[in-house]
Protein backbone atom coordinates (compact mmCIF):
# COMPACT_ATOMS: atom_id res chain seq x y z
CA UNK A 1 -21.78 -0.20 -24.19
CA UNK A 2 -19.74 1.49 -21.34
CA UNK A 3 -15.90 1.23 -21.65
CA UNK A 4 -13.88 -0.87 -18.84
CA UNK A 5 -11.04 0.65 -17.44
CA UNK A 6 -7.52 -0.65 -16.97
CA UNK A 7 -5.44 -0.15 -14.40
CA UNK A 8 -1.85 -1.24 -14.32
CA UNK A 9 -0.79 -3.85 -11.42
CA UNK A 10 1.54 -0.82 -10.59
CA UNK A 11 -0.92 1.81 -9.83
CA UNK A 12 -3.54 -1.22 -7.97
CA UNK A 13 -0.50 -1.79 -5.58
CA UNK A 14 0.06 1.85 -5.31
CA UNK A 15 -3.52 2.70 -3.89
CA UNK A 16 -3.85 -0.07 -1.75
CA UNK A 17 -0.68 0.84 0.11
CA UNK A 18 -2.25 4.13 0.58
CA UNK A 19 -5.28 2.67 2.01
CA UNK A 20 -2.96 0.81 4.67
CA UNK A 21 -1.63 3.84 6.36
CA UNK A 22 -3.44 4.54 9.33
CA UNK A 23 -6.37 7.52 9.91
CA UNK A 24 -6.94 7.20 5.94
CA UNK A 25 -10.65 6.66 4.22
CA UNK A 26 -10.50 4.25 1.24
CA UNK A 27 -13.34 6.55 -0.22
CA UNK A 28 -10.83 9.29 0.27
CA UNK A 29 -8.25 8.03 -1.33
CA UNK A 30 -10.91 6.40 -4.49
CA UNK A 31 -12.28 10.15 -4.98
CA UNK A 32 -8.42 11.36 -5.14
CA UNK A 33 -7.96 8.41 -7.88
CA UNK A 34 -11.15 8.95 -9.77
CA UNK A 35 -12.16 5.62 -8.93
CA UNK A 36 -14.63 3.74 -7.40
CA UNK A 37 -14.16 2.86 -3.25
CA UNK A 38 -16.03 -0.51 -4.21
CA UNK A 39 -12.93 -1.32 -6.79
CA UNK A 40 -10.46 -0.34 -4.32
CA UNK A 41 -12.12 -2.83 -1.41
CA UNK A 42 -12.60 -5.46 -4.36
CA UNK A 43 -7.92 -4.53 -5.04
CA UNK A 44 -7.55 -5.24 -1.19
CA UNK A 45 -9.61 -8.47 -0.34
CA UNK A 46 -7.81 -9.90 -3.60
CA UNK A 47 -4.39 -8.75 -2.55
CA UNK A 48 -1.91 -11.26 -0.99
CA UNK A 49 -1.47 -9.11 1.86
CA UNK A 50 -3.99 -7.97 4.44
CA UNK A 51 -6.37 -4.57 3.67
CA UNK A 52 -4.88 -3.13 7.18
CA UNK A 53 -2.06 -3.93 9.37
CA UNK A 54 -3.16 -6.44 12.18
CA UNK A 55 -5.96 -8.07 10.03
């Protein structure tokens, strides 16, 4: 059975502010994380705040 990872609420905030700033890919910033772009969307559409400014 594959292993699930953890991530801390810390390092969740952390990328999705990096996805916010403007001219940069989420599947950029997953591949810099070793994670997934499709957990990153899944960290922004759950956030409280919107994925991009002016959403």
């Amino acid at each position: 059975m594959q292993r699930r990872d953890f991530y801390t609420k810390f390092f969740k905030i952390q990328v999705v502010q990096e996805c916010e700033m403007p001219g940069v890919s989420v599947a950029a910033i997953a591949m810099m994380n070793g994670i997934s772009a499709k957990v990153i969307r899944r960290w922004t559409r759950t956030s409280s705040r919107p994925p991009y400014p002016g959403a």
